[in-house]
Protein backbone atom coordinates (compact mmCIF):
# COMPACT_ATOMS: atom_id res chain seq x y z
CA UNK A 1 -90.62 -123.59 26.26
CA UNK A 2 -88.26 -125.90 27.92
CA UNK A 3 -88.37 -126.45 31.52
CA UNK A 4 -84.89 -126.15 33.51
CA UNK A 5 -84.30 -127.33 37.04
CA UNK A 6 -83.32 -124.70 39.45
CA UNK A 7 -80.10 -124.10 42.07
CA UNK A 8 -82.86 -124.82 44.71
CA UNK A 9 -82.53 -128.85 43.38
CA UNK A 10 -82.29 -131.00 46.65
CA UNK A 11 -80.95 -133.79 44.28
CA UNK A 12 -84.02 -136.30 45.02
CA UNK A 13 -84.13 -137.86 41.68
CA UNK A 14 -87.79 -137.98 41.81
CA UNK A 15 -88.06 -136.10 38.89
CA UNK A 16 -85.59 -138.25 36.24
CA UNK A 17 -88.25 -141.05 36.02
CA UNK A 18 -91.17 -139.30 35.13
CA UNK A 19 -89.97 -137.45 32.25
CA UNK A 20 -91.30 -138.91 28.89
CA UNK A 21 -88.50 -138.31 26.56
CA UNK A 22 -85.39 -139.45 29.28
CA UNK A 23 -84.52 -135.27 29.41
CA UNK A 24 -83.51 -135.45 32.70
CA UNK A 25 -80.09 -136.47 34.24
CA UNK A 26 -78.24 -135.82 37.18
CA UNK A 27 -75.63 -133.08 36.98
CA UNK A 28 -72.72 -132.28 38.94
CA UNK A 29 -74.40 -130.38 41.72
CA UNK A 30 -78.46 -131.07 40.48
CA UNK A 31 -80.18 -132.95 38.02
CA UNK A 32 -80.24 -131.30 34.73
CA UNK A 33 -83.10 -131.04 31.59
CA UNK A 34 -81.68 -131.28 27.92
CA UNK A 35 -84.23 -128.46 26.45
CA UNK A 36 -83.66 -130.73 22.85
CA UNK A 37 -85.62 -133.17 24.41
CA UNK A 38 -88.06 -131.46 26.43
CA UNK A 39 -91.49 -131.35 25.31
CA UNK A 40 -92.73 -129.60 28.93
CA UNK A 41 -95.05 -133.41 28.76
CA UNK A 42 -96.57 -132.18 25.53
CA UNK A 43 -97.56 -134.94 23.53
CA UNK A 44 -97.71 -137.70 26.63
CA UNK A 45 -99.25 -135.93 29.62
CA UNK A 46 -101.62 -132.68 30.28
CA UNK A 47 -99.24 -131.08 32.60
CA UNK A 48 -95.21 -131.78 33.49
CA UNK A 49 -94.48 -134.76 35.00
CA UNK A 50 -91.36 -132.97 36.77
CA UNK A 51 -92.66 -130.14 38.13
CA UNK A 52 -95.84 -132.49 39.43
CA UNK A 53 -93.29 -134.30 41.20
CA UNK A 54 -90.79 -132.06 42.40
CA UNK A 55 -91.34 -131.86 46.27
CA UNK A 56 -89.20 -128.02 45.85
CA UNK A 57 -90.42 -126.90 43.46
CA UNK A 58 -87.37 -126.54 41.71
CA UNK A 59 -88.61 -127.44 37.68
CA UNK A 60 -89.59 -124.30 36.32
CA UNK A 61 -90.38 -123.23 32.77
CA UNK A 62 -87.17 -122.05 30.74
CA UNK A 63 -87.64 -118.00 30.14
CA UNK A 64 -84.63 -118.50 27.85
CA UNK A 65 -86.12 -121.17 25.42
CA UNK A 66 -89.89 -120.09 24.56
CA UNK A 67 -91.85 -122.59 22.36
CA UNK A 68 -94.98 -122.34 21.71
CA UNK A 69 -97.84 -125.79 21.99
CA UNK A 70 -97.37 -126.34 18.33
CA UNK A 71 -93.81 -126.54 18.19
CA UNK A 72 -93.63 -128.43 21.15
CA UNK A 73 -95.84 -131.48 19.83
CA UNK A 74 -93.76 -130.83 16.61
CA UNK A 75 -90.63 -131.83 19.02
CA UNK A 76 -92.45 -134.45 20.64
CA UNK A 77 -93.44 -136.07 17.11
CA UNK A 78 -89.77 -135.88 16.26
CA UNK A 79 -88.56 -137.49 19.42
CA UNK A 80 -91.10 -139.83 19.45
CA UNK A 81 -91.60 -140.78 15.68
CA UNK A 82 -95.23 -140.72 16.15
């Protein structure tokens, strides 16, 4: 599944740089994740680079966009053309 940034967002932009696939970008009142692009790190890291970073804890896995391992390295060979 996607990951989505929560309300609780302090607008830190630690987060935008460590995502693999460029997912991330700064919305009009917190930084946002496009869940087309979001891979949770699958592909390019063991665990999610935004929610590693996120000093609020505010990256969460998306209860509204469930993907499983496979389909998320499926994405991440898509995005990646690898």
């Amino acid at each position: 599944m996607a990951f989505i940034i929560t309300e609780e967002c302090i607008n830190c932009g630690a987060c935008e740089p460590e995502c693999p696939n460029q997912a991330i970008t700064a919305g009009e009142e917190f930084y946002v994740i496009d869940p087309a692009k979001c891979t949770e790190c699958v592909g390019h890291f063991d665990a999610s680079q935004c929610a590693a970073v996120c000093p609020v804890e505010a990256c969460v896995q998306d209860p509204e966009n469930k993907e499983t391992k496979d389909q998320l390295m499926d994405k991440f060979h898509k995005l990646s053309g690898k």
